[in-house]
Structures are given as structure tokens and as C-alpha cells.
N, C-alpha and C. Protein backbone atom coordinates (compact mmCIF):
# COMPACT_ATOMS: atom_id res chain seq x y z
N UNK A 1 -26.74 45.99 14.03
CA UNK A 1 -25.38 45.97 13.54
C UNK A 1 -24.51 45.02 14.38
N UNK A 2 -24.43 45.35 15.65
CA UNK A 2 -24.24 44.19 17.05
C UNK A 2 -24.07 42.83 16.25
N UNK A 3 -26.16 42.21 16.09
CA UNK A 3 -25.80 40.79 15.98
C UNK A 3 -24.98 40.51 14.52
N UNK A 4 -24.88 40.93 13.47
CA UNK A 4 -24.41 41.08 12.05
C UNK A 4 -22.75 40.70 12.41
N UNK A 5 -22.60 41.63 12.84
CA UNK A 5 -20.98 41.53 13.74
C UNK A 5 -20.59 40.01 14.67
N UNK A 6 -21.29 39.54 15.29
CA UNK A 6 -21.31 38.49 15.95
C UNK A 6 -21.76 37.35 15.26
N UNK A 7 -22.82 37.60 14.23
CA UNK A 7 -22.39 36.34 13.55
C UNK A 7 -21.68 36.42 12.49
N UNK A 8 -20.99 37.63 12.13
CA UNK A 8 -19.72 37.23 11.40
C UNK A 8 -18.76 36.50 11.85
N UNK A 9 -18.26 37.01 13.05
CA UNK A 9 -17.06 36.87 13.81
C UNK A 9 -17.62 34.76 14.10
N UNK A 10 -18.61 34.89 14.86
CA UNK A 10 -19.04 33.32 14.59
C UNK A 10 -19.17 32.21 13.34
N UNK A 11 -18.88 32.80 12.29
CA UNK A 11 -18.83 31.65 11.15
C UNK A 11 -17.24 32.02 10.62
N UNK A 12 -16.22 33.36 11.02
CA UNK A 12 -15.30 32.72 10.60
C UNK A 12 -14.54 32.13 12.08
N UNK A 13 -15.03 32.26 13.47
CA UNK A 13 -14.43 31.19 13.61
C UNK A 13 -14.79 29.77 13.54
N UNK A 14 -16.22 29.47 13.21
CA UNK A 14 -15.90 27.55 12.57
C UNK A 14 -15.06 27.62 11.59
N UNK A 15 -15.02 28.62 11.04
CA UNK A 15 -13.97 28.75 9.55
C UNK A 15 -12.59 28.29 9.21
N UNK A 16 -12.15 28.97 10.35
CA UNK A 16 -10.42 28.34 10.91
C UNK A 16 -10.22 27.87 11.88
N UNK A 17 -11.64 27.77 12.79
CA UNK A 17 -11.08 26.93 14.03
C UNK A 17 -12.01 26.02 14.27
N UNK A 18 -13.03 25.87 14.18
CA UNK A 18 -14.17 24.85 14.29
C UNK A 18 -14.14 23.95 13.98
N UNK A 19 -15.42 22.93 14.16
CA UNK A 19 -15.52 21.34 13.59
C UNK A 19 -15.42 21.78 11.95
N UNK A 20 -14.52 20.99 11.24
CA UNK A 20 -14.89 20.90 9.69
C UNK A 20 -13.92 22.20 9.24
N UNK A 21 -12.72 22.99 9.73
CA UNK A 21 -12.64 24.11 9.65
C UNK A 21 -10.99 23.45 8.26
N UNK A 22 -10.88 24.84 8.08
CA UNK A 22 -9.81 24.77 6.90
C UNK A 22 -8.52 23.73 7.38
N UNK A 23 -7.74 23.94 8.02
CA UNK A 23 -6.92 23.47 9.21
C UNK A 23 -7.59 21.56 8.80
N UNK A 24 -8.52 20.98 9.54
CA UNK A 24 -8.81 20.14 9.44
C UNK A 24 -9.52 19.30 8.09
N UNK A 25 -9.76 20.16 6.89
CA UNK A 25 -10.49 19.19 6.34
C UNK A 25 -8.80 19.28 5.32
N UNK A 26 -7.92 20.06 5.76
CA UNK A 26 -6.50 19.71 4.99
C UNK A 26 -5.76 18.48 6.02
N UNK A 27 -5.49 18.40 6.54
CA UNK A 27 -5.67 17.11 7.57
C UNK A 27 -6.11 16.39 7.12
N UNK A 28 -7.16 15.83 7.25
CA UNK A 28 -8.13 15.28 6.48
C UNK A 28 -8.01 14.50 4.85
N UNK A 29 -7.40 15.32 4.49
CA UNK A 29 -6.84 15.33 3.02
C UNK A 29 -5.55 15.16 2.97
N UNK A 30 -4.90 14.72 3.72
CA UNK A 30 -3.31 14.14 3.72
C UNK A 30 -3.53 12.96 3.87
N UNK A 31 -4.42 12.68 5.01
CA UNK A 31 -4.73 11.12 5.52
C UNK A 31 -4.98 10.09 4.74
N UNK A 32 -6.01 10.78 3.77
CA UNK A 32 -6.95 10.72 2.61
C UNK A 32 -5.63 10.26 1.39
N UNK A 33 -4.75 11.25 1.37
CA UNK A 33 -3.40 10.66 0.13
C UNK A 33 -2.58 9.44 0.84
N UNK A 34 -2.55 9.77 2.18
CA UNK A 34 -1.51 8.57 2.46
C UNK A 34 -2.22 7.05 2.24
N UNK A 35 -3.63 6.81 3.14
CA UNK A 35 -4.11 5.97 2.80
C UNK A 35 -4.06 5.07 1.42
N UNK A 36 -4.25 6.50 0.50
CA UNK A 36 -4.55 5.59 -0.77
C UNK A 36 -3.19 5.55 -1.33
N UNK A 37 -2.03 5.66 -1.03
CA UNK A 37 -0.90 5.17 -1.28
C UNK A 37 -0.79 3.73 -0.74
N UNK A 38 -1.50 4.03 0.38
CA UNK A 38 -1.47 2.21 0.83
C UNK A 38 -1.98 1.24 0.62
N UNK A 39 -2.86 1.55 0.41
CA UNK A 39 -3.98 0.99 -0.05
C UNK A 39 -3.30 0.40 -1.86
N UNK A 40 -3.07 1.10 -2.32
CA UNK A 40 -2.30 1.11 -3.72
C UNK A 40 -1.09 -0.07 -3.34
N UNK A 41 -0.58 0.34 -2.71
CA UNK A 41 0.89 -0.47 -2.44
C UNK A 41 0.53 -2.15 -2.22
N UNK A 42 -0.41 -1.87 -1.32
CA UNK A 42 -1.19 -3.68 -0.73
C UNK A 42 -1.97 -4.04 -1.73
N UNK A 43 -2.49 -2.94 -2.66
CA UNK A 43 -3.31 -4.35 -3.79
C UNK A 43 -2.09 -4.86 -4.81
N UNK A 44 -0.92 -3.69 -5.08
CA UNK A 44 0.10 -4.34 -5.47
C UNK A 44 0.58 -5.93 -5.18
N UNK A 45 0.93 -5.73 -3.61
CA UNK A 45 1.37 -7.03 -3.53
C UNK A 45 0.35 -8.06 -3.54
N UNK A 46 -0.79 -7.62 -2.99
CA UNK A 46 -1.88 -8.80 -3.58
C UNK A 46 -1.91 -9.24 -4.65
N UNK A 47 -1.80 -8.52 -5.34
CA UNK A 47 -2.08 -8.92 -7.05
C UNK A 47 -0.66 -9.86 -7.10
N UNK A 48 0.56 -9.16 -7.08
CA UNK A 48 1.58 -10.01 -7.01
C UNK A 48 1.22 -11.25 -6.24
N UNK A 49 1.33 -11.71 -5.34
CA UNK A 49 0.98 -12.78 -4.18
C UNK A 49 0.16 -13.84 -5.10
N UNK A 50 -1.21 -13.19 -5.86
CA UNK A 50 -2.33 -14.18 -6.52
C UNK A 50 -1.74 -14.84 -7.21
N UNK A 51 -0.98 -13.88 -8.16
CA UNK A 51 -0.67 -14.48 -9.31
C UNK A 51 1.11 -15.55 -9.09
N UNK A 52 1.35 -15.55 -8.14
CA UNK A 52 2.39 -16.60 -7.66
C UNK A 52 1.47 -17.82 -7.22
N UNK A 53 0.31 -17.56 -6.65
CA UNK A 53 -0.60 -18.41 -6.30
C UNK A 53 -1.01 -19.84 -7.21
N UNK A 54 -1.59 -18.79 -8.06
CA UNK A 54 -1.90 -19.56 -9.69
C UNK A 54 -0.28 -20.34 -10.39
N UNK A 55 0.28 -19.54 -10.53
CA UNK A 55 1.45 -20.46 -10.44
C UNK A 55 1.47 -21.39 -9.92
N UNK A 56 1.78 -21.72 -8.73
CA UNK A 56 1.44 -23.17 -7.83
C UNK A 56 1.09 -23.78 -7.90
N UNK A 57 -0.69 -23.04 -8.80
CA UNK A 57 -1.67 -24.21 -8.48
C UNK A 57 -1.42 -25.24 -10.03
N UNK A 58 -0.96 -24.24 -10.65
CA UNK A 58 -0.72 -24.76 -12.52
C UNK A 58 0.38 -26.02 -12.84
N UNK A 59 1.23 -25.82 -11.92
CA UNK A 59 2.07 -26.91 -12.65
C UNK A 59 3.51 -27.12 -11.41
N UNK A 60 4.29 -27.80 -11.81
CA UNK A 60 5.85 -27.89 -11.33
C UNK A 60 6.90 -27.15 -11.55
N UNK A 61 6.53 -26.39 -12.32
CA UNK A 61 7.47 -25.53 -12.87
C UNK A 61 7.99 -24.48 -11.88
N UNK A 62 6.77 -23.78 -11.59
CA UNK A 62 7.25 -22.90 -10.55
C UNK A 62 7.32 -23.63 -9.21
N UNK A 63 7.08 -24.66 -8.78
CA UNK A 63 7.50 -25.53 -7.56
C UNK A 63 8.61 -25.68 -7.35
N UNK A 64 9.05 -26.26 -8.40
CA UNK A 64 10.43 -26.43 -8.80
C UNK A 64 11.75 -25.17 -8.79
N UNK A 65 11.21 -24.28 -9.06
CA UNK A 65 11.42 -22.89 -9.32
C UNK A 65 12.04 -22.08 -7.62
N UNK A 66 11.00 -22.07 -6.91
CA UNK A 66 11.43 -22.07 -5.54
C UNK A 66 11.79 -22.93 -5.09
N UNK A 67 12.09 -23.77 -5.28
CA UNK A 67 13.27 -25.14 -4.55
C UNK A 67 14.48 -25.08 -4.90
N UNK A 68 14.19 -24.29 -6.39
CA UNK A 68 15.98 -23.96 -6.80
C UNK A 68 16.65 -22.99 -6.05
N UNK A 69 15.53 -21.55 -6.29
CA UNK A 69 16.35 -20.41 -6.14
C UNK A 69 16.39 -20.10 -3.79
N UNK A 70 15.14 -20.86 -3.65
CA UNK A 70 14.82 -20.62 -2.17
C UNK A 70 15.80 -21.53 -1.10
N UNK A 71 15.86 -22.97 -1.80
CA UNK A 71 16.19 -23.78 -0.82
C UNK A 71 17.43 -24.49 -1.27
N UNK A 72 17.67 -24.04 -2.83
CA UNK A 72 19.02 -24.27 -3.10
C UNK A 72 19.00 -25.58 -3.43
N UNK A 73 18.11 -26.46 -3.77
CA UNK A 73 17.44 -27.91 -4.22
C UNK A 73 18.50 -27.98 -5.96
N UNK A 74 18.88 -29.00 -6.57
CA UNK A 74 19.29 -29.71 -7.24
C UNK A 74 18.62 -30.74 -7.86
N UNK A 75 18.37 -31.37 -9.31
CA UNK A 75 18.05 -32.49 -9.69
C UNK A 75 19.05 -33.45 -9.56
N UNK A 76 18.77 -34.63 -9.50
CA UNK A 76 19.02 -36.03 -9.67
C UNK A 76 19.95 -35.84 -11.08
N UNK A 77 21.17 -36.25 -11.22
CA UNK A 77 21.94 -36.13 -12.33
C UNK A 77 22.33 -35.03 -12.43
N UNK A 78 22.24 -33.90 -12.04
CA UNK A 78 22.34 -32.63 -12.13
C UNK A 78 23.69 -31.90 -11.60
N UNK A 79 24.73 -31.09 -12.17
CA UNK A 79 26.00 -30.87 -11.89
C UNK A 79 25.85 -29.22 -11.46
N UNK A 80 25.62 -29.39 -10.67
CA UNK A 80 25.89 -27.81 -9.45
C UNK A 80 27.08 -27.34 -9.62
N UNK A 81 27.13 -26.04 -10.44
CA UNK A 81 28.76 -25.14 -10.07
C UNK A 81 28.39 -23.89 -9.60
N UNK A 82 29.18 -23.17 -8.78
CA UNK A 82 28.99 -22.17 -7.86
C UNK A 82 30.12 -21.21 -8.51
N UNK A 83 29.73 -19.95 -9.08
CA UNK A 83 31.23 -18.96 -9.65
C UNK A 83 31.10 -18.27 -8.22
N UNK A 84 32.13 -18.01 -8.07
CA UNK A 84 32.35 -17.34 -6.94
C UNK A 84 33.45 -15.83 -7.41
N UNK A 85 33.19 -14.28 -7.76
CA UNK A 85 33.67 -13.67 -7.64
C UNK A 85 34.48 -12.82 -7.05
């Protein structure tokens, strides 16, 4: 009856306190959600990032595009007005 008792008492404590125990594999499983939030978030901007990429590589348009809105660039003949609210 003794050992019955002792290895009860020994499997619930790996249970709640041991390697692998409740406590930790919920741990475990937060890490597990945050990661893949990040993981999520960075292929986002990857994907975003590529496809600005391809842009680039395609034509002037979008070259042109960030010279307007980034560096504030102008064409040749071109009449710049600024509204100012």
C-alpha cells in the first residue's frame, strides 16, 4: 500500500511540478502563440518588401513614385503647388 502511495504522490508531482508539468507545457504554449504572431507579422512585411521589390525591378513608374512622395523630386516643366491648411 506504502509503495502505491509513493508512486502516486511521485507522478502527481511531475504533474504540477516536474519536467513537462502543467505549469510549463502552458508556458510553453504562450511562447508558441507569441512566436507565431511574429512570425506572421515578418512574413507580412516580407511579402510587402518583395512585392515593392518587383516594382523596381519592372519599370519607372514606381522609381519615380518614391522620388516624388520620398524625396520630394519634381519633373522638368512641372508646376509644384503646396496647399497649406
Amino acid at each position: 500500500m506504502l509503495v502505491l502511495i509513493l508512486l502516486i504522490v511521485q507522478l502527481q508531482y511531475r504533474l504540477w511540478l516536474g519536467d513537462g508539468s502543467v505549469k510549463q507545457v502552458n508556458e510553453y504554449q504562450q511562447r508558441l502563440d507569441r512566436l507565431k504572431v511574429e512570425a506572421k507579422e515578418k512574413k507580412e512585411r516580407n511579402d510587402a518588401l518583395y512585392a515593392e521589390v518587383l516594382d523596381l525591378r519592372k519599370g519607372k513608374e514606381a522609381i519615380e513614385e518614391r522620388a516624388r512622395y520620398e524625396l520630394g523630386m519634381i519633373k522638368e516643366n512641372e508646376t509644384f503647388f503646396q496647399v497649406i491648411e
